[in-house]
PDB file of N, CA and C in Angstrom:
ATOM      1  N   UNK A   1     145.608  70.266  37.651  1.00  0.00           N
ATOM      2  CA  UNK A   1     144.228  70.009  37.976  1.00  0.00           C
ATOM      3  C   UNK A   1     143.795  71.009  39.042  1.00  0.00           C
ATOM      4  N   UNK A   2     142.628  71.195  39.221  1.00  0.00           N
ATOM      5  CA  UNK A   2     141.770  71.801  40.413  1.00  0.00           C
ATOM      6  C   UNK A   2     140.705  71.612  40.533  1.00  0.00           C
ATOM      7  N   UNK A   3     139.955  72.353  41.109  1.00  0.00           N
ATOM      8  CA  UNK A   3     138.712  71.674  42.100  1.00  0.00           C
ATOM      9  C   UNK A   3     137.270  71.814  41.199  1.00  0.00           C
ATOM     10  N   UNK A   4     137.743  72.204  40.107  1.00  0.00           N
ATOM     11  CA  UNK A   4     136.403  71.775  39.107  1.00  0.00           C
ATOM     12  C   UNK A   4     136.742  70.387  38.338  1.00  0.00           C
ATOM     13  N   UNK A   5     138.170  69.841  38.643  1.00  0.00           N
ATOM     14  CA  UNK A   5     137.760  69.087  37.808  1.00  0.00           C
ATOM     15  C   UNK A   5     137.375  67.396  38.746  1.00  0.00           C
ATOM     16  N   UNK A   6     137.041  67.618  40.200  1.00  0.00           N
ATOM     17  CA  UNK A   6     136.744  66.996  41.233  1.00  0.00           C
ATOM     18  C   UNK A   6     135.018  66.825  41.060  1.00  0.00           C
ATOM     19  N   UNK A   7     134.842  68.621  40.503  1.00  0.00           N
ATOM     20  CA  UNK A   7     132.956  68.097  40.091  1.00  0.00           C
ATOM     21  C   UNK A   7     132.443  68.052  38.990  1.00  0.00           C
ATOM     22  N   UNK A   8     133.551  67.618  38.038  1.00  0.00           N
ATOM     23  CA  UNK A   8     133.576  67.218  36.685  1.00  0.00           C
ATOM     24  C   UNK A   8     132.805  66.207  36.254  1.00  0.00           C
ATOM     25  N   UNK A   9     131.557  66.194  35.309  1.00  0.00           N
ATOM     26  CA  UNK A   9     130.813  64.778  35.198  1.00  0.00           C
ATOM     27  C   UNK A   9     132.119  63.977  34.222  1.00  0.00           C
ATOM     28  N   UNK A  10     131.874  62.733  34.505  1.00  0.00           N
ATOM     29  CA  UNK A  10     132.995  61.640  33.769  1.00  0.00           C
ATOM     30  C   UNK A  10     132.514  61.375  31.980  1.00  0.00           C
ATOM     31  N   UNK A  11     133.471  61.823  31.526  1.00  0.00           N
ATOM     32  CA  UNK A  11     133.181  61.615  30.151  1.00  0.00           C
ATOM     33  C   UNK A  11     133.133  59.966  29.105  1.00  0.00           C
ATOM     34  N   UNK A  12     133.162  59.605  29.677  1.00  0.00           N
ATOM     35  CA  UNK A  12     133.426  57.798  29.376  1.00  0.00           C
ATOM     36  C   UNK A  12     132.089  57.981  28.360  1.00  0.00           C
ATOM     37  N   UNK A  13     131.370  58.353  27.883  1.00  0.00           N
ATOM     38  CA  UNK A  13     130.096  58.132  27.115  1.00  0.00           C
ATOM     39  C   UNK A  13     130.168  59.170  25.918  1.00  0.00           C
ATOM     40  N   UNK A  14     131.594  59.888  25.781  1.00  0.00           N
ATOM     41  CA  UNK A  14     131.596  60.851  24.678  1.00  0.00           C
ATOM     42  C   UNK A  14     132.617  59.824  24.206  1.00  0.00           C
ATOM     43  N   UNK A  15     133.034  58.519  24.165  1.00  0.00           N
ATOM     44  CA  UNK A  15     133.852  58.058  23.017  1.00  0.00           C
ATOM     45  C   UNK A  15     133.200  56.834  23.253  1.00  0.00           C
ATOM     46  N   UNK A  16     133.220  56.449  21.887  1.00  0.00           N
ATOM     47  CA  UNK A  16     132.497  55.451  20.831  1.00  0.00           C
ATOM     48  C   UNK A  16     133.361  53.919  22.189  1.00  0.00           C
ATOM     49  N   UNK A  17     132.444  53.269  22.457  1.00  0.00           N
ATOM     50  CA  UNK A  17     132.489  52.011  22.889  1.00  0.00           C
ATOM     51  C   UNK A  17     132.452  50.951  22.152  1.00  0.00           C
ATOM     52  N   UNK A  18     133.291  50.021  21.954  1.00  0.00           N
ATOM     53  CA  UNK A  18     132.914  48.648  21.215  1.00  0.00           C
ATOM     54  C   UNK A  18     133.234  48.722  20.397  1.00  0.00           C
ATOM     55  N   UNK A  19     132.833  48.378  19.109  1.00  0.00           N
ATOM     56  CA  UNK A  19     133.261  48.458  17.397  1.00  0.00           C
ATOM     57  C   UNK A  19     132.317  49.893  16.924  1.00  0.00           C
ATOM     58  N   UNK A  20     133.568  50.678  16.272  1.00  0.00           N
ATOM     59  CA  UNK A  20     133.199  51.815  15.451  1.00  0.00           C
ATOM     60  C   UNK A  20     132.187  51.575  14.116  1.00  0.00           C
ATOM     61  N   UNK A  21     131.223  52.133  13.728  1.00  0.00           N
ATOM     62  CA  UNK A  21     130.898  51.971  12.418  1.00  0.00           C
ATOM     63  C   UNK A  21     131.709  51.729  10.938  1.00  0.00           C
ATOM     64  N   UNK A  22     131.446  51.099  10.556  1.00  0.00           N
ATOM     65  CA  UNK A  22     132.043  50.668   9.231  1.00  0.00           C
ATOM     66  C   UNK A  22     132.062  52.185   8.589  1.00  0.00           C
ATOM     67  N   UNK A  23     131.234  52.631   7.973  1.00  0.00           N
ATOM     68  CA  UNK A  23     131.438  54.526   7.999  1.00  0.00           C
ATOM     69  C   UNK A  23     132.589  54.993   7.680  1.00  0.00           C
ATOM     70  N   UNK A  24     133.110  55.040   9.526  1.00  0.00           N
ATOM     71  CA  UNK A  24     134.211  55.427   9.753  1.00  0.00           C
ATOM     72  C   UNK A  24     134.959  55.399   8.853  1.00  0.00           C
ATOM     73  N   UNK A  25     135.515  53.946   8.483  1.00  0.00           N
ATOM     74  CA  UNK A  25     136.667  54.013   7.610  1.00  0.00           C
ATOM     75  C   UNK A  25     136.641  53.946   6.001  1.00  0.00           C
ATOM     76  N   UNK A  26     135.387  54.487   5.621  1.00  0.00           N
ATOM     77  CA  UNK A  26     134.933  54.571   4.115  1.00  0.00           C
ATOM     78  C   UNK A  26     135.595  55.844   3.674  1.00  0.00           C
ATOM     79  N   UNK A  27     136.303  55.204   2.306  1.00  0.00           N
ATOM     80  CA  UNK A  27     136.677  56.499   1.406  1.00  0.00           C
ATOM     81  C   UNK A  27     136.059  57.704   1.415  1.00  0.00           C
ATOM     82  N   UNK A  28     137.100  58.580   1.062  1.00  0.00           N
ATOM     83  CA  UNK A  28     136.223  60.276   0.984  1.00  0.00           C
ATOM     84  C   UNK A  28     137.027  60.990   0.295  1.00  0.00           C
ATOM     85  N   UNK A  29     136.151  61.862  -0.456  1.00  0.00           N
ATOM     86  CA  UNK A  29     137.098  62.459  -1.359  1.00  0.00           C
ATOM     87  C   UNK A  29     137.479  64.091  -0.909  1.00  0.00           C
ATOM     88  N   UNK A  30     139.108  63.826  -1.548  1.00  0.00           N
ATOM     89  CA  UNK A  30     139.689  65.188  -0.578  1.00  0.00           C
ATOM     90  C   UNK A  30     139.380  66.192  -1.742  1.00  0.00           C
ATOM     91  N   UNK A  31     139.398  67.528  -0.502  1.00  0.00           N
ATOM     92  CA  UNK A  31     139.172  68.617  -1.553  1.00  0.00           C
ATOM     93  C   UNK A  31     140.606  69.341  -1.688  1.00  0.00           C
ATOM     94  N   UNK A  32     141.038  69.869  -2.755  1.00  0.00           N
ATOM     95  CA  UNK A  32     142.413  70.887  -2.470  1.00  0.00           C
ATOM     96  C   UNK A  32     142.100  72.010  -2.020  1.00  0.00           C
ATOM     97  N   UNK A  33     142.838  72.570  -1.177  1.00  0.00           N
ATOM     98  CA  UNK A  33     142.940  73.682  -0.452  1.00  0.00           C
ATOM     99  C   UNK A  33     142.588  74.920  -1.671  1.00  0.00           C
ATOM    100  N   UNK A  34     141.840  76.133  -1.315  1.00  0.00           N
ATOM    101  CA  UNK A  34     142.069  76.744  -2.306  1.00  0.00           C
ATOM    102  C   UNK A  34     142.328  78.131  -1.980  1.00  0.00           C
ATOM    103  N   UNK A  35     143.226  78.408  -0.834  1.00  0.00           N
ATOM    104  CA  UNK A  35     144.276  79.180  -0.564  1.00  0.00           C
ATOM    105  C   UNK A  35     145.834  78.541  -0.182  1.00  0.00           C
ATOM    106  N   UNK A  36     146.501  78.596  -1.036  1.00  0.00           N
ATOM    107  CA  UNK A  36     148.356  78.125  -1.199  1.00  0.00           C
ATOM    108  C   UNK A  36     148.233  78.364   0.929  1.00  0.00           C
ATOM    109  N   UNK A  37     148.855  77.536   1.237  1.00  0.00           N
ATOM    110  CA  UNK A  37     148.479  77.766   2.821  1.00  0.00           C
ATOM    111  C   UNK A  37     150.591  77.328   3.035  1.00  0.00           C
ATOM    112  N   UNK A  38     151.045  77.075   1.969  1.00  0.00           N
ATOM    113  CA  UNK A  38     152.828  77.175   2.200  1.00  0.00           C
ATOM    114  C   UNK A  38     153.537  78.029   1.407  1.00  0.00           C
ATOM    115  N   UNK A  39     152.990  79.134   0.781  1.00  0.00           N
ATOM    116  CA  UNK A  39     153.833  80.240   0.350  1.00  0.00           C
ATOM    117  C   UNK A  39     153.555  81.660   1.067  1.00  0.00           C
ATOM    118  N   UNK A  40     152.828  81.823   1.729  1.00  0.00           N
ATOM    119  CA  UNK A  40     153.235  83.017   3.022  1.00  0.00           C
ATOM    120  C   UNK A  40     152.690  84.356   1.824  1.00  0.00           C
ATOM    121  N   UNK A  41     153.197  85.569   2.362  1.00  0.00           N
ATOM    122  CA  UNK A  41     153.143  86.971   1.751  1.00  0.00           C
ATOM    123  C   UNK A  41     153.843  86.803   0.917  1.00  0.00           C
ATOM    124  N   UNK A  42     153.669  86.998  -0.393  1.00  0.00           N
ATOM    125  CA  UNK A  42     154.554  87.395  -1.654  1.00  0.00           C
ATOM    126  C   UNK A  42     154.927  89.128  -1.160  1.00  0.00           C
ATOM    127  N   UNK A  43     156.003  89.251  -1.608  1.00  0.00           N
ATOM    128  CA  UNK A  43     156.678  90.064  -1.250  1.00  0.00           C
ATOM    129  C   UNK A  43     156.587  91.277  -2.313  1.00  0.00           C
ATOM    130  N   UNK A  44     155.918  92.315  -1.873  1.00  0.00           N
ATOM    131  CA  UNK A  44     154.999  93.339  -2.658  1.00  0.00           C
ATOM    132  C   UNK A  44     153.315  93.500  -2.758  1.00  0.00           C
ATOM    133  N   UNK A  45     153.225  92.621  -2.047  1.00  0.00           N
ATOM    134  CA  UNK A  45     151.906  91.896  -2.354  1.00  0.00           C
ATOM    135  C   UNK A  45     151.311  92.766  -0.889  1.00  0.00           C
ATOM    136  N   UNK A  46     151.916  93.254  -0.082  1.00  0.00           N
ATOM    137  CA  UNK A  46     151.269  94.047   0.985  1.00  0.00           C
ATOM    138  C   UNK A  46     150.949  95.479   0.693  1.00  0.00           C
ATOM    139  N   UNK A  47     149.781  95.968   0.924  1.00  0.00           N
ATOM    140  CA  UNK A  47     149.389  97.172   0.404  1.00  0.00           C
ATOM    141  C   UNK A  47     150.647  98.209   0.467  1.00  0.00           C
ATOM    142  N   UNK A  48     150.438  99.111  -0.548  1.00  0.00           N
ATOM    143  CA  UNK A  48     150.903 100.613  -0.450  1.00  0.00           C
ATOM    144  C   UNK A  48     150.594 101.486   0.023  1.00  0.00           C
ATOM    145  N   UNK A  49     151.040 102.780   0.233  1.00  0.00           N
ATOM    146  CA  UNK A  49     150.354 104.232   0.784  1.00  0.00           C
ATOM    147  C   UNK A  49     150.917 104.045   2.565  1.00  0.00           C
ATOM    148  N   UNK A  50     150.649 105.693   2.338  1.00  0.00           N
ATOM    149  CA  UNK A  50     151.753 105.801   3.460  1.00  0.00           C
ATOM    150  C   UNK A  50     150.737 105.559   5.218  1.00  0.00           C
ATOM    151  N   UNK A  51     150.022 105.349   4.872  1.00  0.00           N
ATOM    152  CA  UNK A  51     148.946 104.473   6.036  1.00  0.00           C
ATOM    153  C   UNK A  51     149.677 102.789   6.426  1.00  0.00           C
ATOM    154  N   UNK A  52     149.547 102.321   5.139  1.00  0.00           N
ATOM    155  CA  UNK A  52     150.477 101.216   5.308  1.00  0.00           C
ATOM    156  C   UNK A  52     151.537 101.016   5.817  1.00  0.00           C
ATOM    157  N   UNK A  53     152.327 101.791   4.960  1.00  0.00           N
ATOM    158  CA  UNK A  53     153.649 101.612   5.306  1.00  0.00           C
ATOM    159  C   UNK A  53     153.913 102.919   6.980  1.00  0.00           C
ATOM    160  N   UNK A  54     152.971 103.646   7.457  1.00  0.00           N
ATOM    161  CA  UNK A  54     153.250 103.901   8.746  1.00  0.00           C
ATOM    162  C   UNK A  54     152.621 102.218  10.161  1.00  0.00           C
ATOM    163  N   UNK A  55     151.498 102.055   9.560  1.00  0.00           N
ATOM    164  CA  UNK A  55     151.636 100.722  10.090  1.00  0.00           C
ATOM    165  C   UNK A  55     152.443  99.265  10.004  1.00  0.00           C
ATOM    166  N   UNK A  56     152.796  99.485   9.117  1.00  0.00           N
ATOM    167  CA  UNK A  56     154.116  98.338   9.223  1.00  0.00           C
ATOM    168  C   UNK A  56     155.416  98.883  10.107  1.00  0.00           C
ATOM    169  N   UNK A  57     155.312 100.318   9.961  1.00  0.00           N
ATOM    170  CA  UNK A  57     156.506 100.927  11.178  1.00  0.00           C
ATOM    171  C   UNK A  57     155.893 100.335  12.809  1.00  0.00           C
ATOM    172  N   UNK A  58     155.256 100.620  12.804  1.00  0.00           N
ATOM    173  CA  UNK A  58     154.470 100.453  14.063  1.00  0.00           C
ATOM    174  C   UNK A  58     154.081  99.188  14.117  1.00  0.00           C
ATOM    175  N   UNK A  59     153.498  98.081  13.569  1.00  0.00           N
ATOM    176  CA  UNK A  59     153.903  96.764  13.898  1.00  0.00           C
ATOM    177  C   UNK A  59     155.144  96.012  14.128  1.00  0.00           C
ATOM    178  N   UNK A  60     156.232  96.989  13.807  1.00  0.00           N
ATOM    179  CA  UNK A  60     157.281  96.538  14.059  1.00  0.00           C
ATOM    180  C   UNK A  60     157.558  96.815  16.079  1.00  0.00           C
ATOM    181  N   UNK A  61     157.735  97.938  16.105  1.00  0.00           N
ATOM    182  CA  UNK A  61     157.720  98.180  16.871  1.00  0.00           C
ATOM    183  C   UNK A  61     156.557  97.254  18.339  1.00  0.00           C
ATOM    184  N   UNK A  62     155.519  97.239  17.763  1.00  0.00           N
ATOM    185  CA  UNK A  62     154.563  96.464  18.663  1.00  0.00           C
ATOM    186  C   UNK A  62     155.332  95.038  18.993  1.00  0.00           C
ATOM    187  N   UNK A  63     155.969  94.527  18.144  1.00  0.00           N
ATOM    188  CA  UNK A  63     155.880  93.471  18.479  1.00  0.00           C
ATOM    189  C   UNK A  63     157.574  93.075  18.851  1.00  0.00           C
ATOM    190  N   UNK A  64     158.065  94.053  18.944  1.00  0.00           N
ATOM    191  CA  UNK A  64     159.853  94.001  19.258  1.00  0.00           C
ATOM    192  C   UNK A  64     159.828  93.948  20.463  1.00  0.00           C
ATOM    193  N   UNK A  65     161.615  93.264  21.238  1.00  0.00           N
ATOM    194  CA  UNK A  65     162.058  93.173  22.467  1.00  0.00           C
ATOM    195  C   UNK A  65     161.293  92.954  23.164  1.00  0.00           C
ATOM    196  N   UNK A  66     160.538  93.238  24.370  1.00  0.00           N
ATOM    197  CA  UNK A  66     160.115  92.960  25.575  1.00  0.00           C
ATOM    198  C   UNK A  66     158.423  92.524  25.144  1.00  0.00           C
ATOM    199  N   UNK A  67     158.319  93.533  24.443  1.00  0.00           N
ATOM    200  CA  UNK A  67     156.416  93.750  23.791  1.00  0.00           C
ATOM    201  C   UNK A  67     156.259  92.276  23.199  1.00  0.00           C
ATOM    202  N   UNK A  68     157.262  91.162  23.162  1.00  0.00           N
ATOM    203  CA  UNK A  68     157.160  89.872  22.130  1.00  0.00           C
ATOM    204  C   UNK A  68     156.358  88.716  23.619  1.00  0.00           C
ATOM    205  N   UNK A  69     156.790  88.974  24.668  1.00  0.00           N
ATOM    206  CA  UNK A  69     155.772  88.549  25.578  1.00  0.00           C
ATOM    207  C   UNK A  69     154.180  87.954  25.600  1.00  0.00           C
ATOM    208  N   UNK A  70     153.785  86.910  25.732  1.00  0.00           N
ATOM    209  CA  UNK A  70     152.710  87.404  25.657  1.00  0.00           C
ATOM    210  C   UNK A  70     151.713  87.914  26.492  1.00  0.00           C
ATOM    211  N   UNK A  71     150.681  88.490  25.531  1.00  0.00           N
ATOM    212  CA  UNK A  71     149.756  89.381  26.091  1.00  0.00           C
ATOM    213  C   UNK A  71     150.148  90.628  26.784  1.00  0.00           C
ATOM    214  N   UNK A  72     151.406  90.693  26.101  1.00  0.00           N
ATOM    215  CA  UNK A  72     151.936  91.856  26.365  1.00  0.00           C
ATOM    216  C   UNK A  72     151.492  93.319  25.219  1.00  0.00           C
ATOM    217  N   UNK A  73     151.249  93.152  24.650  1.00  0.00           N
ATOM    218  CA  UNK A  73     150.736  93.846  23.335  1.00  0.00           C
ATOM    219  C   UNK A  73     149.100  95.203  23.631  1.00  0.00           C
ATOM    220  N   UNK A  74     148.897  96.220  23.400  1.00  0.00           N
ATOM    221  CA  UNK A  74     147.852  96.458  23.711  1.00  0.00           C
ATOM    222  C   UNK A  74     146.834  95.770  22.870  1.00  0.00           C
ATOM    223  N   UNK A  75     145.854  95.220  23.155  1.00  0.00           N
ATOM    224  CA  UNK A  75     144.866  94.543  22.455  1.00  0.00           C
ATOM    225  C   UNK A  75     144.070  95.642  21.418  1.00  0.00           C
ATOM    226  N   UNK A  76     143.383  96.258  21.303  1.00  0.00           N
ATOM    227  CA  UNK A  76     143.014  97.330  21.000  1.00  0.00           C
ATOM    228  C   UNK A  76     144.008  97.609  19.394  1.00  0.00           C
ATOM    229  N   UNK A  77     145.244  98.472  20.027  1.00  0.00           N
ATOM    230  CA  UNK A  77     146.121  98.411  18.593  1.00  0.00           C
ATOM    231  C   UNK A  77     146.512  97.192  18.034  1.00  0.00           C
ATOM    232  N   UNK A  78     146.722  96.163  18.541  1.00  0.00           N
ATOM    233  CA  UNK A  78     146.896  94.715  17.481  1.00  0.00           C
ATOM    234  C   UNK A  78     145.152  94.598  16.984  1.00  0.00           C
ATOM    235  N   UNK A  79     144.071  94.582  17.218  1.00  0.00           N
ATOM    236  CA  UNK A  79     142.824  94.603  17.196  1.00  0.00           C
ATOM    237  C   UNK A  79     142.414  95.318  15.634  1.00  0.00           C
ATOM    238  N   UNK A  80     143.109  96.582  16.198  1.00  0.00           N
ATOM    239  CA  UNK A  80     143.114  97.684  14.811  1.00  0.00           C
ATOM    240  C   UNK A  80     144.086  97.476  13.800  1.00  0.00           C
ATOM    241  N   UNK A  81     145.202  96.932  13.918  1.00  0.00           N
ATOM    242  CA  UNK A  81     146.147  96.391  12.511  1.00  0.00           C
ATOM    243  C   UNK A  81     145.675  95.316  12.035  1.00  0.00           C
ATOM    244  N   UNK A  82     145.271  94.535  12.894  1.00  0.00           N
ATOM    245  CA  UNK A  82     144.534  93.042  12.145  1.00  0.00           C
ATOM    246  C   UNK A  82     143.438  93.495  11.238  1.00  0.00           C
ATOM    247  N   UNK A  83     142.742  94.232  11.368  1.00  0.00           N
ATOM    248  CA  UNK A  83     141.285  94.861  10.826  1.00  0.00           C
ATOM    249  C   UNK A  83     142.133  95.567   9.573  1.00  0.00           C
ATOM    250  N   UNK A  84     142.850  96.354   9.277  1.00  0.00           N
ATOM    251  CA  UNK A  84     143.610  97.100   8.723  1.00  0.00           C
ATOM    252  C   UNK A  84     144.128  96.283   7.526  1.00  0.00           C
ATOM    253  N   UNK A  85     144.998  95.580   8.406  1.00  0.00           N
ATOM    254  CA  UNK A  85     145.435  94.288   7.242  1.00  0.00           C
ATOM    255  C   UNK A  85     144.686  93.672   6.100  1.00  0.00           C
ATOM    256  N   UNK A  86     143.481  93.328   6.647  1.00  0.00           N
ATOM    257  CA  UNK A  86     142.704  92.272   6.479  1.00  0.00           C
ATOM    258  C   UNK A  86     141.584  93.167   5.187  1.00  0.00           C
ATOM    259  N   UNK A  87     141.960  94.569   5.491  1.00  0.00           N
ATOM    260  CA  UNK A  87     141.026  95.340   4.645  1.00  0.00           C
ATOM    261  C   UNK A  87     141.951  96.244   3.808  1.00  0.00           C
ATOM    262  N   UNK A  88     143.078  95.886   3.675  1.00  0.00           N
ATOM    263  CA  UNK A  88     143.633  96.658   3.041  1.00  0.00           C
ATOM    264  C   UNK A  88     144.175  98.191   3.144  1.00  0.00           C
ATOM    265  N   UNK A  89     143.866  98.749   4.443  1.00  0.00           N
ATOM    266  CA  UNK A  89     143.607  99.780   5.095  1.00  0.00           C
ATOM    267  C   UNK A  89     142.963 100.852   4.546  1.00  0.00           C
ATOM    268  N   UNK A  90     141.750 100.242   3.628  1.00  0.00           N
ATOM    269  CA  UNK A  90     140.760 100.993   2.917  1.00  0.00           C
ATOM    270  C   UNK A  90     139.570 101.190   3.814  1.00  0.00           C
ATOM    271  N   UNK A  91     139.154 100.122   4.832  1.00  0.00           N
ATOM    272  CA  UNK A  91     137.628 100.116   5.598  1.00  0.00           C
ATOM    273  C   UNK A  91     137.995 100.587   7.236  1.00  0.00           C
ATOM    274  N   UNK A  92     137.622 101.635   7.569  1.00  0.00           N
ATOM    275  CA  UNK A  92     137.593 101.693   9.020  1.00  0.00           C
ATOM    276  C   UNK A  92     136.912 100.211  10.022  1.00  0.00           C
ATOM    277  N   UNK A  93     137.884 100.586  11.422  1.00  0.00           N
ATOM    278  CA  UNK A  93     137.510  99.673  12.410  1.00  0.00           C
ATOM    279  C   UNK A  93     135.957  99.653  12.718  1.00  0.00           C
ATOM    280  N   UNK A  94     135.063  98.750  13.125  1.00  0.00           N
ATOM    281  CA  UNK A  94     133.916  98.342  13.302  1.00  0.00           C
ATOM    282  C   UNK A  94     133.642  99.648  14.067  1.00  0.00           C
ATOM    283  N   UNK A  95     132.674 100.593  13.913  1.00  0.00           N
ATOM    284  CA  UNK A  95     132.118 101.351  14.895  1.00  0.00           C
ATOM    285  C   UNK A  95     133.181 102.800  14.789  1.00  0.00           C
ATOM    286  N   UNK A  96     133.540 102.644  13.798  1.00  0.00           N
ATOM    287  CA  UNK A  96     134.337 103.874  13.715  1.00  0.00           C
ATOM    288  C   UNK A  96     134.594 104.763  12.132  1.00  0.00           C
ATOM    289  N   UNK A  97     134.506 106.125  12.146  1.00  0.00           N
ATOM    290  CA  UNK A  97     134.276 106.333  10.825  1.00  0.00           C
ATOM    291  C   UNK A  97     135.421 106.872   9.665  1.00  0.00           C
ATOM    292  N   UNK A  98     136.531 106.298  10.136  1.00  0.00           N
ATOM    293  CA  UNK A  98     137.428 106.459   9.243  1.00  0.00           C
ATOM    294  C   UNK A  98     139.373 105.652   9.706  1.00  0.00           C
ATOM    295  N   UNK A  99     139.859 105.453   9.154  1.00  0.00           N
ATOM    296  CA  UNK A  99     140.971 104.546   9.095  1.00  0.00           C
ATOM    297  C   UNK A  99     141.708 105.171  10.126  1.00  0.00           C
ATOM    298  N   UNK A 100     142.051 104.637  11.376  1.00  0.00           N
ATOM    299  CA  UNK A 100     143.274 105.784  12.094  1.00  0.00           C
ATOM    300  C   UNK A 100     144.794 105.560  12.174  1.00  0.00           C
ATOM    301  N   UNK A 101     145.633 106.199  11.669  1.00  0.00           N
ATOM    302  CA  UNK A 101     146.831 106.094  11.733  1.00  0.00           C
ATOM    303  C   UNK A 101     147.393 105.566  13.088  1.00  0.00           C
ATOM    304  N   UNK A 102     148.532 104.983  13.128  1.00  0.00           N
ATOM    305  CA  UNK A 102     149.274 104.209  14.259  1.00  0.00           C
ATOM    306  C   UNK A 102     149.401 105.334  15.331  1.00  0.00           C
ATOM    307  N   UNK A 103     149.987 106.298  15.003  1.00  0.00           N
ATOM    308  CA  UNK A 103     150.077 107.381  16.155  1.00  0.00           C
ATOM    309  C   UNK A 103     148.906 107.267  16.787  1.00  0.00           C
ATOM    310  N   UNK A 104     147.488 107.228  16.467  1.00  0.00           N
ATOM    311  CA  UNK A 104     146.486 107.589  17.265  1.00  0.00           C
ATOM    312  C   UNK A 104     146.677 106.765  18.667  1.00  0.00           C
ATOM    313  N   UNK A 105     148.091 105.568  18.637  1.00  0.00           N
ATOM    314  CA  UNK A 105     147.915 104.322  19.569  1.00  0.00           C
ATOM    315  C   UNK A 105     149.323 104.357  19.954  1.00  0.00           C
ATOM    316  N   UNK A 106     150.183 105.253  19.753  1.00  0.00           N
ATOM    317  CA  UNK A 106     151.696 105.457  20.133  1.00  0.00           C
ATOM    318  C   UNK A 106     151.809 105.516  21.616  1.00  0.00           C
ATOM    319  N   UNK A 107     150.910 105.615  22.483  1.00  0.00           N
ATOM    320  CA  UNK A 107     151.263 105.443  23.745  1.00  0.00           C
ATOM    321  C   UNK A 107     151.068 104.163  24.609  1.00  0.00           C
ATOM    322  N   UNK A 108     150.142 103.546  23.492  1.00  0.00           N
ATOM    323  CA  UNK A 108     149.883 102.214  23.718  1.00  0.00           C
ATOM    324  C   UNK A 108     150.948 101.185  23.622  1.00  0.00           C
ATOM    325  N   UNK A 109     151.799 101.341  22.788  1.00  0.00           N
ATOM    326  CA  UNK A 109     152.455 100.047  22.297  1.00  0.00           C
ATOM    327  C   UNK A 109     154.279 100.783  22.477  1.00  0.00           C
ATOM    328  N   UNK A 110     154.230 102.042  23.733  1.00  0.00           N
ATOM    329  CA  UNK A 110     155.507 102.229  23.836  1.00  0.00           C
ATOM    330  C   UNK A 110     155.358 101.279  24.928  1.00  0.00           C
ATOM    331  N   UNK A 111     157.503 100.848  25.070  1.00  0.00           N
ATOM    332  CA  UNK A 111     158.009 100.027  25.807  1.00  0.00           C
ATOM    333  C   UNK A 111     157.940 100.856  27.198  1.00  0.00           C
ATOM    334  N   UNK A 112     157.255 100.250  28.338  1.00  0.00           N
ATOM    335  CA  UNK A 112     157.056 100.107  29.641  1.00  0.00           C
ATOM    336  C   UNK A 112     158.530 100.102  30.194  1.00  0.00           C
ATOM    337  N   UNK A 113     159.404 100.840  30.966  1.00  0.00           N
ATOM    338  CA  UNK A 113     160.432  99.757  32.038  1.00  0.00           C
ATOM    339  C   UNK A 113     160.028  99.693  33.244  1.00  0.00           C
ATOM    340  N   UNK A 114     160.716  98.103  33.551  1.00  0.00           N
ATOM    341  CA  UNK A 114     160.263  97.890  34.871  1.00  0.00           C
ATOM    342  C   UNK A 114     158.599  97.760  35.039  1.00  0.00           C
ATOM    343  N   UNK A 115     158.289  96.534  34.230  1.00  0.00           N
ATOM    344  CA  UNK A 115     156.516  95.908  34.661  1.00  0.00           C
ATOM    345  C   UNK A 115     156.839  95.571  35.856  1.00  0.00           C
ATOM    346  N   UNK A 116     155.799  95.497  36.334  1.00  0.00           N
ATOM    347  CA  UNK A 116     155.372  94.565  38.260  1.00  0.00           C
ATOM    348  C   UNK A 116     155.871  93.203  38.512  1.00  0.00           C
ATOM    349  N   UNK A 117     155.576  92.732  37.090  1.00  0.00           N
ATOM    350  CA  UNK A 117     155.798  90.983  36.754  1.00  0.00           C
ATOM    351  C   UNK A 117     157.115  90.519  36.217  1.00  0.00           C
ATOM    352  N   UNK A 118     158.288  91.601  36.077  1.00  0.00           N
ATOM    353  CA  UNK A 118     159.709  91.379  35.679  1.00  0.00           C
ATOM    354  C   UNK A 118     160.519  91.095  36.932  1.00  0.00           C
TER     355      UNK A 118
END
C-alpha cells in the first residue's frame, strides 16, 4: 500500500448490494472460439525468406540468458519483431518505409556485462 491509497474514494458502491438480478444467472449461449487457442505454431507455418529466418536468429538471441529479465529487452526491437511477425515480414513498421533487417538493432539487444542493478 501507499499514500494514494489513504486518498482513495471507498469503493463499497461498485458491487451489487443485496440480491443480484435474476439476469444474472439466465442461460447464454456460448460461442466457440474461432481461433484453436491450444495448438500453438504449427511447425512450418512461420514465414520463409531470409528476413525471417534472420529474425528468428535474432529473437533468439533477444531473448536468451540475462536479456530473459524483465524489461530487459530493447523495446523498440521487440516492438519491430512483433510488427514483423504479425505481418509476415511483408509490411514495414508504422512510420517507416520499408522492412528493416535485425542488424539495423544489433547493438540494441547485445548482452550488457555488469548492469547497475546486478
Amino acid at each position: 500500500m501507499n499514500q494514494f491509497d489513504l486518498v482513495a474514494s471507498p469503493m463499497a458502491t461498485a458491487f451489487v448490494q443485496g440480491d443480484p438480478p435474476k439476469s444474472n444467472f439466465a442461460p447464454f449461449d456460448h460461442l466457440p472460439a474461432q481461433i484453436p487457442l491450444d495448438k500453438g505454431v504449427k511447425e512450418g507455418s512461420y514465414p520463409k525468406g531470409a528476413m525471417a529466418k534472420a529474425w528468428r536468429a535474432a529473437k533468439a538471441k533477444i531473448f536468451a540468458g540475462k536479456a530473459t529479465r524483465p524489461d530487459s529487452e530493447d523495446p523498440d526491437t521487440v516492438n519491430h519483431l512483433t510488427w514483423y511477425e504479425a505481418t509476415d515480414f511483408k509490411r514495414p513498421y508504422p512510420g517507416e518505409s520499408h522492412v528493416r533487417p535485425p542488424t539495423d538493432f544489433k547493438d540494441r539487444f547485445a548482452q550488457k556485462a555488469g548492469d547497475a542493478d546486478d
